[in-house]
Protein backbone atom coordinates (compact mmCIF):
# COMPACT_ATOMS: atom_id res chain seq x y z
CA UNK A 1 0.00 0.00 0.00
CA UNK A 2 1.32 3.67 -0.75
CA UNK A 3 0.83 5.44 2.63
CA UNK A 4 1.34 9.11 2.73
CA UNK A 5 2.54 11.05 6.46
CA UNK A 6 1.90 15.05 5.43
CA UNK A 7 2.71 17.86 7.31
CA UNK A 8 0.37 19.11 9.94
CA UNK A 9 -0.77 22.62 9.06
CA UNK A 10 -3.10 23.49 11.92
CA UNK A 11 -2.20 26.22 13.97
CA UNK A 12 1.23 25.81 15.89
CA UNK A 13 0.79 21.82 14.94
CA UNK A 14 4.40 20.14 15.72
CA UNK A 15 3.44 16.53 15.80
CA UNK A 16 3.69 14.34 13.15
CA UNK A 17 1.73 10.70 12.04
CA UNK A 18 4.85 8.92 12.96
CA UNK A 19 8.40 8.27 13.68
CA UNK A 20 11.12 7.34 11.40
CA UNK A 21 10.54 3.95 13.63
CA UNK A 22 6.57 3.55 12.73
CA UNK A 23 7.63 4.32 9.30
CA UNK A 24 10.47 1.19 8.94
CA UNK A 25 8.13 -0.82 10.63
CA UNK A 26 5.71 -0.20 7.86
CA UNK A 27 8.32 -0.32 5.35
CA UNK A 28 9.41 -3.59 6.26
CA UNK A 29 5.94 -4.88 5.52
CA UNK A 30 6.63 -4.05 2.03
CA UNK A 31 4.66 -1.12 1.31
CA UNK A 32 5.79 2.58 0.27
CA UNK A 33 5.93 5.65 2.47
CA UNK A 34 5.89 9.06 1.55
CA UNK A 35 6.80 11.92 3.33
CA UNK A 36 6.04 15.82 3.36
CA UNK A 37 9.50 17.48 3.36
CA UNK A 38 9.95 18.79 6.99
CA UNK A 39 7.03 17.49 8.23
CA UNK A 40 8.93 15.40 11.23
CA UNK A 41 11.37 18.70 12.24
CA UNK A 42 8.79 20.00 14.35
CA UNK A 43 9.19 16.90 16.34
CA UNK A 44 12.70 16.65 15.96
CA UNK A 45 12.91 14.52 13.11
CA UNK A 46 14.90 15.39 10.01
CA UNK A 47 13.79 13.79 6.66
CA UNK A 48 17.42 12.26 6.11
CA UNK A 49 16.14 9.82 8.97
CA UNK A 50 12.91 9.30 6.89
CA UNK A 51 15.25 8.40 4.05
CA UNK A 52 17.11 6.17 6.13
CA UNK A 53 13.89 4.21 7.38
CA UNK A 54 12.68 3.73 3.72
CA UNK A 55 10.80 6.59 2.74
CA UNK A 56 10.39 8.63 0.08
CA UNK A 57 10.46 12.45 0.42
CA UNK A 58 7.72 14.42 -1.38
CA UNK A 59 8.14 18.25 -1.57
CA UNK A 60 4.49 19.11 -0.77
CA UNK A 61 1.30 18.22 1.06
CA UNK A 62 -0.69 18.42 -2.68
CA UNK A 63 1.90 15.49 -3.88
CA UNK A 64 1.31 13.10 -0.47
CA UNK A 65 -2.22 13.46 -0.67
CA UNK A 66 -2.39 12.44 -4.71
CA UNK A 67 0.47 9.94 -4.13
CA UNK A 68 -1.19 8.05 -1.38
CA UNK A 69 -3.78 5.44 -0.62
CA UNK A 70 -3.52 5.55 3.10
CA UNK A 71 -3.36 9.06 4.72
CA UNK A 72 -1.67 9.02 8.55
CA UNK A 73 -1.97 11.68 10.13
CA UNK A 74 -2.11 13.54 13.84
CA UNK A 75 -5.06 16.32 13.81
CA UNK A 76 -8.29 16.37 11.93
CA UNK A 77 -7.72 17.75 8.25
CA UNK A 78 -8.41 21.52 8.19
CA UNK A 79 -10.12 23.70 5.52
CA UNK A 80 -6.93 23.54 3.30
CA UNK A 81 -6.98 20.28 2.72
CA UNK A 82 -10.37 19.24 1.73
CA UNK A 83 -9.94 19.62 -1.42
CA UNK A 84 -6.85 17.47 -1.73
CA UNK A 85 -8.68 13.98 -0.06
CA UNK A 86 -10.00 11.92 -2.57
CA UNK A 87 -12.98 9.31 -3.27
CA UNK A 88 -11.68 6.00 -1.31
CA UNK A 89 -8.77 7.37 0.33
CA UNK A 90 -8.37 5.69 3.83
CA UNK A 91 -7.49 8.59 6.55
CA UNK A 92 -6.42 7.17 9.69
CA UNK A 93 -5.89 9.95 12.50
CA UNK A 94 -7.78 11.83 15.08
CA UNK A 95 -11.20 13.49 13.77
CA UNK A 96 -13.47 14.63 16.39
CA UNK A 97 -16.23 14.70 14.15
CA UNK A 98 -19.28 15.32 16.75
CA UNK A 99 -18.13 19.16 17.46
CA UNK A 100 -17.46 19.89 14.05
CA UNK A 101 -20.22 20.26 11.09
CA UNK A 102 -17.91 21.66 8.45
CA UNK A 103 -15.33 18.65 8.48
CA UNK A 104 -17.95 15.83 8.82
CA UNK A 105 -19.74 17.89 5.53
CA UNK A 106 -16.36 17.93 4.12
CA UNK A 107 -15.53 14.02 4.15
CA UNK A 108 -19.14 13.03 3.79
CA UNK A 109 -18.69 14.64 0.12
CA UNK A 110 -14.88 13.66 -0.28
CA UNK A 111 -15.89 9.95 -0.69
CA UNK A 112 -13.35 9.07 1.86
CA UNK A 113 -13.03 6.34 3.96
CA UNK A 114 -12.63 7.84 7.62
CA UNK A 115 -11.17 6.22 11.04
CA UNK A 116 -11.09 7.89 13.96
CA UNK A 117 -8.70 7.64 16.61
CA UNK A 118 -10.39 8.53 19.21
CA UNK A 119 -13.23 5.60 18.77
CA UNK A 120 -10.90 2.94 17.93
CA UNK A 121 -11.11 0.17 21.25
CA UNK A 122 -9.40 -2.31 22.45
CA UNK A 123 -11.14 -5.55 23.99
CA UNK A 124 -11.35 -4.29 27.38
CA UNK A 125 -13.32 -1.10 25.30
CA UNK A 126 -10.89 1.30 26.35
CA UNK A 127 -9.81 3.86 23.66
CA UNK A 128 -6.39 2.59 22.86
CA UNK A 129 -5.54 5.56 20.64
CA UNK A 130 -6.19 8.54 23.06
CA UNK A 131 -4.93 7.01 25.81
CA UNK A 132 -1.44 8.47 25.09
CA UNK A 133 -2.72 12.02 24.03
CA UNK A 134 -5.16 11.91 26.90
CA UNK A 135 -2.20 10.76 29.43
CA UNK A 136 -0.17 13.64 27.86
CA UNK A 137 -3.30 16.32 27.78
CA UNK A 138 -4.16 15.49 31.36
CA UNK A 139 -0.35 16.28 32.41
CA UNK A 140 -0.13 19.51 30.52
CA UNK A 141 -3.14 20.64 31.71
CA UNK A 142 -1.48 21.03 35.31
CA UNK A 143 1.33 22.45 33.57
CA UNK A 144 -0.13 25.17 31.98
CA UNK A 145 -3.00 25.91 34.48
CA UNK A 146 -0.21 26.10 36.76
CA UNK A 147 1.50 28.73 34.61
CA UNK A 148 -1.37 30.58 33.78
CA UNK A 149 -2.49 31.06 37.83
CA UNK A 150 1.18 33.17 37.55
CA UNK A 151 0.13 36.90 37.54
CA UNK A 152 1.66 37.99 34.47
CA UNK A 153 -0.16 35.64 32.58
CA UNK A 154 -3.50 37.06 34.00
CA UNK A 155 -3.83 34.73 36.98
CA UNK A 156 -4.14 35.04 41.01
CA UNK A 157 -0.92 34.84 41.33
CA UNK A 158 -1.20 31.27 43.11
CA UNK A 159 1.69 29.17 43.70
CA UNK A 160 0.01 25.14 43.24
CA UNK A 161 2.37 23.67 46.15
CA UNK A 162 2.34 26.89 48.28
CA UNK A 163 4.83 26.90 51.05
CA UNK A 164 4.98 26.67 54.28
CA UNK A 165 2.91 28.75 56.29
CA UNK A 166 1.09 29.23 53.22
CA UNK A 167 -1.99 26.91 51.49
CA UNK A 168 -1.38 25.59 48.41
CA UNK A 169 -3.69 25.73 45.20
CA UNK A 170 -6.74 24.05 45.56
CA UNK A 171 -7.53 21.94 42.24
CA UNK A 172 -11.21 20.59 40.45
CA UNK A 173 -10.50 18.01 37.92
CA UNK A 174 -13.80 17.41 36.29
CA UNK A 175 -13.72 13.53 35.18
CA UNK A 176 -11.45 10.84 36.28
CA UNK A 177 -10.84 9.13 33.29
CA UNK A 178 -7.32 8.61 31.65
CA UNK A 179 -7.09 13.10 31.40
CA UNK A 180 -8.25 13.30 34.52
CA UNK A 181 -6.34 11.04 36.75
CA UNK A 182 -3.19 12.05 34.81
CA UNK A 183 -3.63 15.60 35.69
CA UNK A 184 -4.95 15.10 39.52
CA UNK A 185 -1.34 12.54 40.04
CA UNK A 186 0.37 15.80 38.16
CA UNK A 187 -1.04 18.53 40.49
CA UNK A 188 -1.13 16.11 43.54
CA UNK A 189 2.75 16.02 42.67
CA UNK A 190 3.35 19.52 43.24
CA UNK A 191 1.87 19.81 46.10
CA UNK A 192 -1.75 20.99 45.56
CA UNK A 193 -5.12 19.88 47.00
CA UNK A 194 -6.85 17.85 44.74
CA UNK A 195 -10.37 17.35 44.51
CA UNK A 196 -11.66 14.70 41.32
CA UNK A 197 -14.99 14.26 40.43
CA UNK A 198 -16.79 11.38 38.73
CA UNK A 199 -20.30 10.01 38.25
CA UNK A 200 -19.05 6.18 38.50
CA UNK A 201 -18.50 5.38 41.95
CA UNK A 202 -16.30 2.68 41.31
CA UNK A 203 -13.79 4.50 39.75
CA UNK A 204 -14.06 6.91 42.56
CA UNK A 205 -13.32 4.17 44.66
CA UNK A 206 -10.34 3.18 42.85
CA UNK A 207 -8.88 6.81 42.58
CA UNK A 208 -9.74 6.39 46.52
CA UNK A 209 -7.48 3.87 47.15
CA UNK A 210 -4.55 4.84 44.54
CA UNK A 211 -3.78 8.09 44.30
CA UNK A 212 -1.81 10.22 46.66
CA UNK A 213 -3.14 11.76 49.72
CA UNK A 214 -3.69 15.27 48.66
CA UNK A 215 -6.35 13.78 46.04
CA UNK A 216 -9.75 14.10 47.56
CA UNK A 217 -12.94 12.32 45.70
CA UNK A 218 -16.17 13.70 44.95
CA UNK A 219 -19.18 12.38 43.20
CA UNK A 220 -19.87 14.98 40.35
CA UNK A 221 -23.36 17.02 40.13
CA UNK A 222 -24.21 20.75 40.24
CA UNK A 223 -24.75 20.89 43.73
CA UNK A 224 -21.31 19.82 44.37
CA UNK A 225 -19.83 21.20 41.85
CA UNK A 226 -20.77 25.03 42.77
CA UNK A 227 -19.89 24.01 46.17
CA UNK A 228 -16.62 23.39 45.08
CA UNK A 229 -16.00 26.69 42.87
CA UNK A 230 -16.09 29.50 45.13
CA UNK A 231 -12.69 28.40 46.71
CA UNK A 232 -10.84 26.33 43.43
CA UNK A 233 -8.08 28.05 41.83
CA UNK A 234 -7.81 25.33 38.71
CA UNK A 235 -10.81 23.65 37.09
CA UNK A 236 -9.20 20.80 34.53
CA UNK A 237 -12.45 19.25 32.65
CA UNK A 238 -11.77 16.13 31.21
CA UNK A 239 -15.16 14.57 30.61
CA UNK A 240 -15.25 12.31 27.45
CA UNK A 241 -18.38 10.32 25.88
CA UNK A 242 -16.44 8.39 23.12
CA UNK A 243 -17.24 9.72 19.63
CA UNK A 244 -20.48 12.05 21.16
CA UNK A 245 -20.54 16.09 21.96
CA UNK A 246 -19.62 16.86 25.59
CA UNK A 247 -21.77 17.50 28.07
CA UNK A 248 -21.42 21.23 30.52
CA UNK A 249 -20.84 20.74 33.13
CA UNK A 250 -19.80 23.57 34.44
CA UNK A 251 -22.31 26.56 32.65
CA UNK A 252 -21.71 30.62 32.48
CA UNK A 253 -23.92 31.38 35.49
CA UNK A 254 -21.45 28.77 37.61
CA UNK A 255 -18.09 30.96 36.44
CA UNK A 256 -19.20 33.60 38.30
CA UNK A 257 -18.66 31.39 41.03
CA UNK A 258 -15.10 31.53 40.52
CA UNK A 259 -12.74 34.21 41.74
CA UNK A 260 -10.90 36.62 39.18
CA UNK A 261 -7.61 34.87 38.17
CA UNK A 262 -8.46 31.62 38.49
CA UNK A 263 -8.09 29.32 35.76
CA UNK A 264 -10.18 27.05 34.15
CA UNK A 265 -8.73 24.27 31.28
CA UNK A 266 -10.85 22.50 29.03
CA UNK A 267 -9.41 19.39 28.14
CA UNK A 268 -12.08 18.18 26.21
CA UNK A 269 -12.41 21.34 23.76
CA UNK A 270 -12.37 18.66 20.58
CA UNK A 271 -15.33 17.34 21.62
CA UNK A 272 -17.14 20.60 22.09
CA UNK A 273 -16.14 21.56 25.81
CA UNK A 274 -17.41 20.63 29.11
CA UNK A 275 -17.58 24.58 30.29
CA UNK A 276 -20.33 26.44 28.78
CA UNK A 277 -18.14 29.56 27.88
CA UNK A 278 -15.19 27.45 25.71
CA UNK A 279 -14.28 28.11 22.38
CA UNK A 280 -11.55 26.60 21.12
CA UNK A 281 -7.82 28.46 21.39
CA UNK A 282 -4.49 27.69 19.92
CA UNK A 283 -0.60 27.72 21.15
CA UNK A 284 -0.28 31.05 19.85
CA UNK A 285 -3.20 32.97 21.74
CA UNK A 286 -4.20 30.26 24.07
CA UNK A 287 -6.57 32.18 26.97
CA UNK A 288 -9.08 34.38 26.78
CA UNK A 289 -11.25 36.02 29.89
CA UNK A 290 -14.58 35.08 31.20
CA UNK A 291 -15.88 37.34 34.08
CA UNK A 292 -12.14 38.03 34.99
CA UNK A 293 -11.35 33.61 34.93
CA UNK A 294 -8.56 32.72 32.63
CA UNK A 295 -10.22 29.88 30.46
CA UNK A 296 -7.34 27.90 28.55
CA UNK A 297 -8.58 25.69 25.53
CA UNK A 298 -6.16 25.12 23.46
CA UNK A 299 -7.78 22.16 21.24
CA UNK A 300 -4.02 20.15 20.51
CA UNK A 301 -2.59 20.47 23.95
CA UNK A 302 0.02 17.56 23.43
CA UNK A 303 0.92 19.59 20.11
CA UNK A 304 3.39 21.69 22.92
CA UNK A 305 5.44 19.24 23.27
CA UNK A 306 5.89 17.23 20.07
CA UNK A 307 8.62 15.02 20.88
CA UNK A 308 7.16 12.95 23.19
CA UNK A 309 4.06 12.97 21.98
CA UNK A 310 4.70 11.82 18.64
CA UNK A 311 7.01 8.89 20.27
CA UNK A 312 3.88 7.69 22.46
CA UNK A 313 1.40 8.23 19.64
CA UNK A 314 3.34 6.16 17.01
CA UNK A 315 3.58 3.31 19.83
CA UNK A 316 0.06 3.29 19.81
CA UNK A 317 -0.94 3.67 16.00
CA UNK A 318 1.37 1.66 14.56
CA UNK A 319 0.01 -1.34 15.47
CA UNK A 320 -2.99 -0.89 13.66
CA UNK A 321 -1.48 0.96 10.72
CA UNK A 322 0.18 -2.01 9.89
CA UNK A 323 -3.35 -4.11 10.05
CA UNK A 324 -4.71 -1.60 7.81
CA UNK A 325 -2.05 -1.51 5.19
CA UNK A 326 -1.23 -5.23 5.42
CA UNK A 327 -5.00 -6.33 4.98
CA UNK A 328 -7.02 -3.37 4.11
CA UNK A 329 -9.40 -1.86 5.75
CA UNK A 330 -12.24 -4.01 5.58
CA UNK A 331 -10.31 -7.17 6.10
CA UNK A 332 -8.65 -5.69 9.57
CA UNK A 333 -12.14 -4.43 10.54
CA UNK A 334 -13.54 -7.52 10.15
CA UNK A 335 -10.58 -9.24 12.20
CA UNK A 336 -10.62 -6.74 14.31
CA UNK A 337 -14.36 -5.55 16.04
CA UNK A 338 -12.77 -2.51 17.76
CA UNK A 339 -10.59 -1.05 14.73
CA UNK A 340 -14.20 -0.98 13.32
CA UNK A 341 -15.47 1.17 15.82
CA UNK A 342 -13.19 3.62 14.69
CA UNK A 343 -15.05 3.70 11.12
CA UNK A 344 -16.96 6.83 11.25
CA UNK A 345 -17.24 7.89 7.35
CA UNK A 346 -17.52 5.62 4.56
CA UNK A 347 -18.21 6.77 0.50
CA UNK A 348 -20.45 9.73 1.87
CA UNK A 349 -22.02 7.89 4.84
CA UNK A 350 -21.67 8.19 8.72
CA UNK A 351 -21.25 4.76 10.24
CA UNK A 352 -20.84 5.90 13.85
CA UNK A 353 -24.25 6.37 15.61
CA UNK A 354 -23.15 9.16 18.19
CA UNK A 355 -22.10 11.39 15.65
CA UNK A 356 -24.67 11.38 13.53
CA UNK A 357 -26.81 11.61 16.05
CA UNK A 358 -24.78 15.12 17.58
CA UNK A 359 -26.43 16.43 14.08
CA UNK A 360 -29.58 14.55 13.81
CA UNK A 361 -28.25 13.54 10.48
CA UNK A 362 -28.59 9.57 8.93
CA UNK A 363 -26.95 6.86 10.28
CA UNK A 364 -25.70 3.88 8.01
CA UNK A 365 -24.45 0.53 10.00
CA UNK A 366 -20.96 -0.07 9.21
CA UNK A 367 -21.18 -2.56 5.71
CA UNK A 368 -18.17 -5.09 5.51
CA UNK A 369 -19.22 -7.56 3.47
């Protein structure tokens, strides 16, 4: 199969759809790789170690997309490239399709066969391919909200571990799913009080028993929720339903709640957001103000720091890549019952219920036969 890695043009976009490793892996299954020129640097990958792993250097993103038959990528396609995807191309990365109308238009009428990341499971129906980003997102989300709470970045002023003598940070995390208990072990690390919410009280229990002592549980509604507001410094929401829109949980009426400075970080922008007042933000102007609280939602969070995130997403996707390419789609869909969850788009037709039901549009069962 020709499969075709182009370079990610969305806004301060540094990843990349794999390694020079992922792409000998695939190249020692016989089939033919082609390359953006520079589309690896931002990551730290030059093309000469492309070349050296078996791939073939193409000078632009308009001669990967005709070249291949296999598109893998790291962020949804933006406006740019629409016009370059092609009737029965396979695109294999992350698409997000239930919080955006104009992309799931866009491949419905490119003919394209589309598989999502981020609804790909595994047999224990966890989401094998946003696992990494998600472990990475929930980190950075400390790490940022953390910087932001600094006062020349428009926060409090609020140092998360404080000192002694001196409180530290208080911290919401909204969810405690793969984001969430990444980021509550992050800020639990440097010293803050945690509090993490959930709706499961098993996993509560869990997060009970494992996680450090400065991580407090909480069983998530309103009521507790705008209990908990008034004194947080950081919200981190990290809600995800697989594949749907997310839900608010946190409206605009409850940010007035918060005190000026405080921070809020929506982790779960590319689904929509799980604070009323988000609208997705990028690296370059990543905050804006809501009733004087800093909201962060930048929608590629692990896009800050490229390096490692590329490494731990190629672990993940290359895997699968190679079932895709070895067999073709269909074949490793039909081998493989939770690669096929990851089928959203097929020839003009959504195959994954909870997005075409975020736009009351039709849904068409996934066809393999």
């Amino acid at each position: 199969m020709k499969i075709g890695i182009p370079k990610e043009i969305k806004n301060n976009e540094n990843r990349v759809g794999a390694t020079p490793a992922g792409v000998k892996e695939l190249v020692c299954h016989g089939h033919e790789v082609y390359v953006q020129h520079t589309a690896g640097e931002g990551s730290g990958f030059c093309d000469q170690e492309y070349v050296e792993a078996g791939a073939k250097i193409l000078p632009t993103i308009e001669d990967v997309y005709a070249t291949a038959e296999m598109i893998i990528k790291v962020k949804e396609p933006i406006e740019p490239e629409y016009k370059l995807i092609r009737k029965g191309q396979l695109l294999f990365t992350y698409f997000h399709f239930a919080s955006e109308r104009p992309l799931l238009d866009a491949m419905l009428e490119s003919g394209a066969t589309c598989i999502a990341y981020e609804t790909v499971t595994d047999r224990e129906n966890r989401l094998p391919l946003l696992i990494p980003m998600s472990e990475v997102a929930g980190r950075m989300s400390i790490q940022e909200g953390a910087r932001f709470l600094e006062k020349p970045q428009g926060g409090r002023g609020v140092l998360m571990g404080g000192v002694p003598g001196v409180k530290p940070a208080k911290v919401l995390v909204l969810g405690a799913g793969v984001v969430g208990r990444n980021a509550a072990l992050m800020a639990a690390g440097l010293g803050a009080e945690v509090t993490i919410t959930d709706i499961n009280l098993n996993v509560l229990r869990h997060c009970a028993e494992t996680m450090p002592k400065n991580v407090k549980t909480l069983y998530s509604s309103r009521h507790n929720i705008e209990q908990e507001l008034p004194t947080t410094d950081l919200v981190v929401g990290s809600v995800l339903v697989p594949g749907a829109k997310t839900p608010h949980l946190i409206t605009a009426d409850m940010v007035k709640l918060m005190r000026p400075g405080c921070v809020m970080v929506d982790v779960a922008v590319d689904q929509g957001g799980c604070f009323e007042t988000t609208h997705p933000t990028t690296h370059s102007e990543p905050t804006y103000l809501v009733d004087g609280v800093v909201q962060y939602a930048v929608a590629n969070i692990p896009g800050a720091v490229p390096y490692t995130s590329t490494l731990a997403l190629t672990n993940a996707t290359t895997p699968y890549a190679l079932r895709l390419a070895d067999m073709g789609w269909k074949a490793a869909c039909q081998r493989d019952p939770g690669l096929a969850n990851g089928v959203n788009v097929v020839d003009g037709k959504i195959t994954y219920k909870a997005v075409a039901e975020a736009f009351d549009l039709p849904y068409t069962p996934l066809d393999l036969n």
